[in-house]
Protein backbone atom coordinates (compact mmCIF):
# COMPACT_ATOMS: atom_id res chain seq x y z
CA UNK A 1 -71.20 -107.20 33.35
CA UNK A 2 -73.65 -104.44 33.26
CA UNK A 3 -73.05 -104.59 37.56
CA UNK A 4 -69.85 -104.40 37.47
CA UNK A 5 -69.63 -101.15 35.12
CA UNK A 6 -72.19 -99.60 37.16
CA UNK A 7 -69.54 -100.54 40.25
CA UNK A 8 -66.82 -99.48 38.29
CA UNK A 9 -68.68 -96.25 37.25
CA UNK A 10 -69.34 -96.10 41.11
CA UNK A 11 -65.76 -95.78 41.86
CA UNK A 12 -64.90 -93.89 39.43
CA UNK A 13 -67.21 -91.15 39.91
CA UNK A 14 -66.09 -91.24 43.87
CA UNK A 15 -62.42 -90.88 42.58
CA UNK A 16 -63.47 -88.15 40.49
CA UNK A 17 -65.05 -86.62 43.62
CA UNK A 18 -62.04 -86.97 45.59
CA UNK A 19 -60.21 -85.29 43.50
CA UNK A 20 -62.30 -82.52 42.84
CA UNK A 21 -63.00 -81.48 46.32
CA UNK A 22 -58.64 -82.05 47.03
CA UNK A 23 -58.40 -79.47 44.13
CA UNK A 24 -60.54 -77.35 45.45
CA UNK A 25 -59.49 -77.26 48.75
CA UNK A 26 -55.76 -76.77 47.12
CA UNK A 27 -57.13 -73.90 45.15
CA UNK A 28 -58.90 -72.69 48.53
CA UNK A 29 -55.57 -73.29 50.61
CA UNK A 30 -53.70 -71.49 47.65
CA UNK A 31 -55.80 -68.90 46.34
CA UNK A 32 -53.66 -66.18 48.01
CA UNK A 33 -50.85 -67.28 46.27
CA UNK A 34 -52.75 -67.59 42.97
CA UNK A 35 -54.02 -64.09 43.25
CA UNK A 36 -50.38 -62.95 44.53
CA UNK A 37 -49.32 -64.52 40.94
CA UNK A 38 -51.54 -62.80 39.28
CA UNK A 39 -50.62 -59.61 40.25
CA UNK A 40 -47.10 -60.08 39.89
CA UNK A 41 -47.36 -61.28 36.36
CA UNK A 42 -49.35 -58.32 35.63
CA UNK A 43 -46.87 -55.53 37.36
CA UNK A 44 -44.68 -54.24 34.77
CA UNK A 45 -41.48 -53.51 37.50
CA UNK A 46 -39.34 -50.53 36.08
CA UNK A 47 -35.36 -50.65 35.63
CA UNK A 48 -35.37 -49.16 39.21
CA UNK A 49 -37.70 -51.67 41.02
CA UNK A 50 -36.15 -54.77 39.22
CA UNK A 51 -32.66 -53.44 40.56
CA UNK A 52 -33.49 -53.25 43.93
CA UNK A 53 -34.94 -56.46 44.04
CA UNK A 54 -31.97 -58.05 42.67
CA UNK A 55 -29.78 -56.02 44.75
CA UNK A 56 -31.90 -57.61 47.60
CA UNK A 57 -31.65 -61.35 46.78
CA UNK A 58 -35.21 -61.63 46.52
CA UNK A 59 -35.77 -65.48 45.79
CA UNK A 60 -39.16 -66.45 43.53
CA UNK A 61 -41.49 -65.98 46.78
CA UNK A 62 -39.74 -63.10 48.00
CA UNK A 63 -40.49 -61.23 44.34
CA UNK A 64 -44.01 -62.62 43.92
CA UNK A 65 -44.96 -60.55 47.26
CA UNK A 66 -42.75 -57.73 46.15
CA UNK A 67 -44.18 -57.71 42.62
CA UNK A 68 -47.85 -58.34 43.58
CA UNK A 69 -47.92 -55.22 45.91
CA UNK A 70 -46.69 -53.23 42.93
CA UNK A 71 -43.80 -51.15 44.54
CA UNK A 72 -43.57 -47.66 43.51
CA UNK A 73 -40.46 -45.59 43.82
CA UNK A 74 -40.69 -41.48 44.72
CA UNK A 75 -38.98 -38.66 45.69
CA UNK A 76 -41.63 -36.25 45.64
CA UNK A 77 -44.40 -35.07 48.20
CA UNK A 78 -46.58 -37.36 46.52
CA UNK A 79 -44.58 -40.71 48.84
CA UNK A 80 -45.67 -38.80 51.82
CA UNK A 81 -49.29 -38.81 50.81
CA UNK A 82 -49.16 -42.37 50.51
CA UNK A 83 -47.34 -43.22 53.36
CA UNK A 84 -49.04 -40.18 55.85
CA UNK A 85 -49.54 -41.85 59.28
CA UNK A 86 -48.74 -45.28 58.41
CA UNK A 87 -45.46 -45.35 60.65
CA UNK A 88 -44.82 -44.66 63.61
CA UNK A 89 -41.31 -43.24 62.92
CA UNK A 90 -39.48 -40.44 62.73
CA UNK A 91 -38.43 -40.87 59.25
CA UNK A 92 -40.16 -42.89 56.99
CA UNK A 93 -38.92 -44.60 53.73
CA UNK A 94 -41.05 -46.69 52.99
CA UNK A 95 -44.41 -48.15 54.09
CA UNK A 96 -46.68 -50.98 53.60
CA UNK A 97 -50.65 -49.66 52.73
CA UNK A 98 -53.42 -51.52 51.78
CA UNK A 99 -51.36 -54.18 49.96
CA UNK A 100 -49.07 -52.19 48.68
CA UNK A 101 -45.62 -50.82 48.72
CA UNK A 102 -44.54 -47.48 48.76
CA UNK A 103 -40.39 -46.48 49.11
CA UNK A 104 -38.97 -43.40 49.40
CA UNK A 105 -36.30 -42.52 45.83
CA UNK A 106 -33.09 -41.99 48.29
CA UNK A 107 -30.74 -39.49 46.41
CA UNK A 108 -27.47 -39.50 48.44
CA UNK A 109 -25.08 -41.82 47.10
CA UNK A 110 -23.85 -42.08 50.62
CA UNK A 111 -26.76 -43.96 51.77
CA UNK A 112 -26.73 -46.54 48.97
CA UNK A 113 -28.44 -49.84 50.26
CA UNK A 114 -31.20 -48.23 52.26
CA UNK A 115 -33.99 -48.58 49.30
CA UNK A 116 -33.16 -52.50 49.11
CA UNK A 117 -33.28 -52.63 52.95
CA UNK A 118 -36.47 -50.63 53.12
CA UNK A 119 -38.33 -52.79 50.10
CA UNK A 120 -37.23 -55.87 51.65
CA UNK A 121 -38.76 -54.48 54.90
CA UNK A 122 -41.76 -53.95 53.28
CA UNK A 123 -41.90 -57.04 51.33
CA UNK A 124 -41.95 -59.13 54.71
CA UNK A 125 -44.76 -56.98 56.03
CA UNK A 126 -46.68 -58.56 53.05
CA UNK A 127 -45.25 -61.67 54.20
CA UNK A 128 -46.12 -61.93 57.34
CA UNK A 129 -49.25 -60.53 56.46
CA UNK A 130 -50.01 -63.69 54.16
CA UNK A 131 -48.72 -66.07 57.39
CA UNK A 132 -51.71 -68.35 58.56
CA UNK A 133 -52.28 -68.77 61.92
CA UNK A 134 -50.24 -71.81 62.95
CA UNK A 135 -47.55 -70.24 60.56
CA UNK A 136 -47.59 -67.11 62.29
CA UNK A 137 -47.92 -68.01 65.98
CA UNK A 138 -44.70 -70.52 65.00
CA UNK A 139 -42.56 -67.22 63.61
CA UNK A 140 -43.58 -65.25 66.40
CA UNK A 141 -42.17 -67.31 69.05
CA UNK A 142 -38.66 -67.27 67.23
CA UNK A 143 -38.70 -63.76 67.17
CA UNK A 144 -39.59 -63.18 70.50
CA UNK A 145 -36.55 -65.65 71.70
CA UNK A 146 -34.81 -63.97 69.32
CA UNK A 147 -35.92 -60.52 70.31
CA UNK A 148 -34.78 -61.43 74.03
CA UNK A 149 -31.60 -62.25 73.01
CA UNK A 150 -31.05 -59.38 71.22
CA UNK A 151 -32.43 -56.84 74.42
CA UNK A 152 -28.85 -56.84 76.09
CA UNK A 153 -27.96 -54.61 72.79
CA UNK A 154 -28.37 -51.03 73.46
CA UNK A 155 -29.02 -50.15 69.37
CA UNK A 156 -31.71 -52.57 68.89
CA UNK A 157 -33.29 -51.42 72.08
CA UNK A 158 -32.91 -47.77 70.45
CA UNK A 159 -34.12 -49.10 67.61
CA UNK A 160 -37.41 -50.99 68.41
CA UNK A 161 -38.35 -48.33 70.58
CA UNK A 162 -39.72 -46.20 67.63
CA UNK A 163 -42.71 -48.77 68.00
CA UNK A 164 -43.09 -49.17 71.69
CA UNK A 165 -46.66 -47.47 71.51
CA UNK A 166 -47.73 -50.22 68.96
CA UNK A 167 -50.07 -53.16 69.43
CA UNK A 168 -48.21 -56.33 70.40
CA UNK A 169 -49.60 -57.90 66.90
CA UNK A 170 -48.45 -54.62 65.28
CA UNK A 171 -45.04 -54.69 67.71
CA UNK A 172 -43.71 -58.16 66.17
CA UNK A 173 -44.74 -57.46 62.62
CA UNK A 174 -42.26 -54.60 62.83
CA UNK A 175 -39.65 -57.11 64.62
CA UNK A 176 -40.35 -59.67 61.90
CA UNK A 177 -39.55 -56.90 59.31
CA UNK A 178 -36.44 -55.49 61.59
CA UNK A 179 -34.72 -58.35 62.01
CA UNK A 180 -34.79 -60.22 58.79
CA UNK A 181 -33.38 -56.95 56.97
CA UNK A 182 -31.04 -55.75 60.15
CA UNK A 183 -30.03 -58.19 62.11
CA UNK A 184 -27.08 -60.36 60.17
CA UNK A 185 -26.88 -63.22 63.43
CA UNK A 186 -30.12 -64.85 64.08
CA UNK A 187 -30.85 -68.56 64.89
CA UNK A 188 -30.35 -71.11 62.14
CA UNK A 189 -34.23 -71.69 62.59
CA UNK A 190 -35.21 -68.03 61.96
CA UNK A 191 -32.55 -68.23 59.13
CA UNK A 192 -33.83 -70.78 57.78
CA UNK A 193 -37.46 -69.46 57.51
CA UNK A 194 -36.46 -65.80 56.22
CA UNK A 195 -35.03 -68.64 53.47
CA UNK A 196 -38.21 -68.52 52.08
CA UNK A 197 -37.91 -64.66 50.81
CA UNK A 198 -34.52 -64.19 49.84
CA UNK A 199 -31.30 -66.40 48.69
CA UNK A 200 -29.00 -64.30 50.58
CA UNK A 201 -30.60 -62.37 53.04
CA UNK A 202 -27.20 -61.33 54.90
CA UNK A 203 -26.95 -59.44 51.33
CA UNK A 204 -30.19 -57.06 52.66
CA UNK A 205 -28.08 -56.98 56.44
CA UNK A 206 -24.94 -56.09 54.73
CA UNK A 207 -26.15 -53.46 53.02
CA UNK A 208 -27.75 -52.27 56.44
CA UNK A 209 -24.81 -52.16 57.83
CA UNK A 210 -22.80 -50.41 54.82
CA UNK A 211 -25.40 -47.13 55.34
CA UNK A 212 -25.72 -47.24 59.12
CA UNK A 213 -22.12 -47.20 59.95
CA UNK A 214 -21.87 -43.61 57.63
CA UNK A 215 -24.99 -42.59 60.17
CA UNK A 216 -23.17 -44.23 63.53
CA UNK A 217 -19.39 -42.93 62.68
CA UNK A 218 -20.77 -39.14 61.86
CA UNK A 219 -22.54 -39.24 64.89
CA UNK A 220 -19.56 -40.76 67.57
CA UNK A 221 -17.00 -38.31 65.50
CA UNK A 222 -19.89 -35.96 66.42
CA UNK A 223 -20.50 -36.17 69.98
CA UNK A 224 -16.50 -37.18 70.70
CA UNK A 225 -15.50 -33.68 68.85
CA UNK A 226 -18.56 -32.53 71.02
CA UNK A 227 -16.68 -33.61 74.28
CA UNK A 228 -13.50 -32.36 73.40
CA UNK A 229 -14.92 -28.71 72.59
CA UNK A 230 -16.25 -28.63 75.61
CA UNK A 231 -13.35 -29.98 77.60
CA UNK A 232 -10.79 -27.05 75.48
CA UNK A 233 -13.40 -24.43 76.35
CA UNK A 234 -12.94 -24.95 80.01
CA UNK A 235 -9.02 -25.28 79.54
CA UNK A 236 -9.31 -22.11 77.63
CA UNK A 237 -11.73 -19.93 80.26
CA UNK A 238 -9.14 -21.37 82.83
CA UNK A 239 -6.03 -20.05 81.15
CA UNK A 240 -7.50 -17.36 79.92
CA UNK A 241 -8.57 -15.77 83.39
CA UNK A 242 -5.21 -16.92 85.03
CA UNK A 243 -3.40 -15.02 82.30
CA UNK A 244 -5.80 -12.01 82.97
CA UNK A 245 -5.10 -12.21 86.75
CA UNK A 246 -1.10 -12.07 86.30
CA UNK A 247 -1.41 -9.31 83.84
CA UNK A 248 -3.19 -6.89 86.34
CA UNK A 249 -0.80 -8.30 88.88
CA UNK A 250 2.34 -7.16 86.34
CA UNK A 251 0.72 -4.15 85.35
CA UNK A 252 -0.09 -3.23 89.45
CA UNK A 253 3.58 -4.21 89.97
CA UNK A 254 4.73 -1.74 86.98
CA UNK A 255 3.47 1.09 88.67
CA UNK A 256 4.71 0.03 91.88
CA UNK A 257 8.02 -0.42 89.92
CA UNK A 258 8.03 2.97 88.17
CA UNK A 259 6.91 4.78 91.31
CA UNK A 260 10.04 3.85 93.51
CA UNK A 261 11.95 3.89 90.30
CA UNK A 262 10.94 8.16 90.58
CA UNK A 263 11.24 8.44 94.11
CA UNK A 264 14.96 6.76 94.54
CA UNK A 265 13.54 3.76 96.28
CA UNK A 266 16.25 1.79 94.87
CA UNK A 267 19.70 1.88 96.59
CA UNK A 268 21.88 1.29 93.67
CA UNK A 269 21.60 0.57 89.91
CA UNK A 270 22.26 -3.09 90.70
CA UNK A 271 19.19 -3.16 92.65
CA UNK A 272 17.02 -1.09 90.41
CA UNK A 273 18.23 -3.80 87.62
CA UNK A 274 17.47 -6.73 89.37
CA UNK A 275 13.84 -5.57 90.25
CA UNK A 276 13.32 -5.02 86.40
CA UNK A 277 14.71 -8.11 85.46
CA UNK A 278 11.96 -9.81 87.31
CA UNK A 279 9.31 -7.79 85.58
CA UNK A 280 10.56 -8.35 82.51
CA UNK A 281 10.91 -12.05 82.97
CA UNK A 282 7.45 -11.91 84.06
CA UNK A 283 6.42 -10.07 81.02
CA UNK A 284 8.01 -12.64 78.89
CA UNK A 285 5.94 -14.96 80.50
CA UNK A 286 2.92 -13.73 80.03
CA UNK A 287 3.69 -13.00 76.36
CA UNK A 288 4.32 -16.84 75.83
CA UNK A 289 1.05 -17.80 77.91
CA UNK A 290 -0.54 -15.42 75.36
CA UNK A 291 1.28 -17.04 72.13
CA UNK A 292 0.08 -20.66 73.75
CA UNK A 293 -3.69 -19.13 74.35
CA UNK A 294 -3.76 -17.96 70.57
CA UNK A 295 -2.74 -21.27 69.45
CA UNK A 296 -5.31 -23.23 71.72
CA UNK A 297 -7.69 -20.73 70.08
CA UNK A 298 -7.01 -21.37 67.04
CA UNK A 299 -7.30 -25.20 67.47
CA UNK A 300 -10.24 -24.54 68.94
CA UNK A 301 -11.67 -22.86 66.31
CA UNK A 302 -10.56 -25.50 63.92
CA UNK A 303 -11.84 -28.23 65.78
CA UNK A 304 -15.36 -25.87 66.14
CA UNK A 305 -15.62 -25.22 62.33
CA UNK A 306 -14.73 -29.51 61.84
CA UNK A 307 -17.76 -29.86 64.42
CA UNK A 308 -20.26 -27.61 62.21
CA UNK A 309 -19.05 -29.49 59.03
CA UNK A 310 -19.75 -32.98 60.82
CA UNK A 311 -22.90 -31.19 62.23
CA UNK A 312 -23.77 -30.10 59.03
CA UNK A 313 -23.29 -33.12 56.84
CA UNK A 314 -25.41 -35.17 59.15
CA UNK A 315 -28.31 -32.07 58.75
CA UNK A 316 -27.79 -32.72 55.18
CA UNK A 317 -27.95 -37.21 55.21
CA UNK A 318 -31.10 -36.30 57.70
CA UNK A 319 -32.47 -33.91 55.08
CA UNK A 320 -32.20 -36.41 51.87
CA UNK A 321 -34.33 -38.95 54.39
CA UNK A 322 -37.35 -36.42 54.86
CA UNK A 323 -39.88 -36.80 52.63
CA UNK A 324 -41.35 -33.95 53.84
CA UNK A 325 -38.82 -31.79 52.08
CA UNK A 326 -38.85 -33.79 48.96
CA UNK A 327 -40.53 -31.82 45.89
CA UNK A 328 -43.72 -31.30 44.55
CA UNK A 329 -44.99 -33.99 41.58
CA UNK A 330 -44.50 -31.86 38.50
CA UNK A 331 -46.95 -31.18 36.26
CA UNK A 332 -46.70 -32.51 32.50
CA UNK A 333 -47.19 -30.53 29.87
CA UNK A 334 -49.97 -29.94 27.23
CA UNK A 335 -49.21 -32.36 24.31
């Protein structure tokens, strides 16, 4: 008896074993996710930050790593500090540093959607950040057959240019952010592993969309009202010096007129008649072509002053996108 509880006591210090060491190597395999808990447990997300990520159709996983990098939202001077030199783009709305998130407090109403697109952005640089290595090497080959597939488009050329001086490693963690908040047709694979952030990630591409088309129709309506400026200037120039040319050809043929008019040139009143009727019919003309000219002018000018408001309004969507221009943190009082 004694044997067997000494076997049994055997055993079941070996199963006690086993299962330690499969804990711990769960706790070792998870510990990234345990500390990522952590974190978001302890982030106290405002109304803001708690909007957005609803907004965003964050799923559990998607708002642990969007909690546990404790995402701040600013419009002053102080986002730029943060976010100085971290991207490589023109503007920058958000950024990803030292785990964690940064975005940019967009005040046009016009560009609503573009601080849930940014923050989910940002959220899957923390995710792909957290990817192990067969994890990782697995997403990148979707999104380089997905980034191939998408080449043939001329805006997400445009748009993945902005990192063409980037590592490769650095390259796809931008395209794993770009597409999964941009790009509303991807594989069902790729679909199904951006899955694992959000529960309605066409939501995040919708929303894309909803701001860039205000961007993309302001621009075409620009550069088409460009084209046609152009095109009525040179209309214009051309009338314009035509019309000049046949009114110093009238007013040479005036004095021609009046001058054989004086000297009895003209044999009889019927011929003196005649040769002013022509004038005068030419004189007509020319006061039409200038009546026409006017009007072209004046369309002109409205279609100019339409160009400087288009012109202007995109200045002004730029401007509310610079952080650069945003204020200064103010300064609290002394209690």
């Amino acid at each position: 008896m004694r044997a067997n509880s000494s076997g049994r006591n055997s055993v079941r210090g070996l199963v006690v074993g086993v299962i330690l060491s499969a804990l711990a190597l769960l706790v070792l395999s998870e510990r990234v996710v345990i500390a990522d808990s952590i974190r978001a447990w302890a982030f106290q997300p405002s109304a803001a930050i708690m909007t957005i990520r609803d907004r965003a159709h964050m799923n559990a996983d998607g708002t642990r790593l969007f909690y546990a990098s404790s995402p701040t939202l600013d419009a002053t001077k102080r986002f730029s500090t943060e976010c100085n030199n971290t991207e490589k783009t023109s503007v920058v709305l958000g950024c990803y540093v030292s785990g964690r998130i940064y975005l940019y407090d967009i005040q046009n109403t016009e560009l609503d959607g573009i601080e849930e697109v940014t923050a989910s952005h940002e959220m899957l640089h923390a995710a792909y950040e957290r990817l192990d290595s067969a994890e990782r090497a697995r997403v990148d080959s979707m999104l380089e057959a997905e980034s191939r597939q998408l080449s043939a488009n001329p805006e997400f050329k445009e748009r993945m240019s902005v990192y063409s001086s980037l590592s490769s490693a650095d390259r796809i963690n931008e395209l794993h952010s770009v597409i999964g908040t941009e790009i509303s047709q991807i594989s069902p694979e790729l679909e199904r592993y951006y899955a694992t952030y959000f529960t309605n990630r066409h939501a995040v591409t919708s929303l894309y969309d909803s701001y860039h088309t205000v961007f993309a129709k302001l621009q075409q309506d620009a550069k088409d009202l460009a084209k046609s400026l152009d095109r009525q200037a040179a209309e214009l120039n051309a009338r314009v010096n035509l019309y000049n040319q046949q009114a110093d050809q009238l007013d040479a043929d005036v004095r021609v007129f009046n001058q054989r008019a004086s000297s009895g040139y003209f044999s009889s009143r019927a011929a003196f008649d005649a040769a002013r009727a022509v004038l005068v019919a030419r004189s007509n003309d020319l006061d039409q072509q200038r009546v026409q000219i006017n009007l072209a002018v004046d369309a002109y000018e409205k279609d100019r002053k339409r160009f400087d408001g288009l012109a202007s309004h995109l200045s002004e969507l730029n401007n509310s996108l610079d952080s650069n221009l945003a204020p200064a943190p103010s300064v609290g009082g002394a209690s």
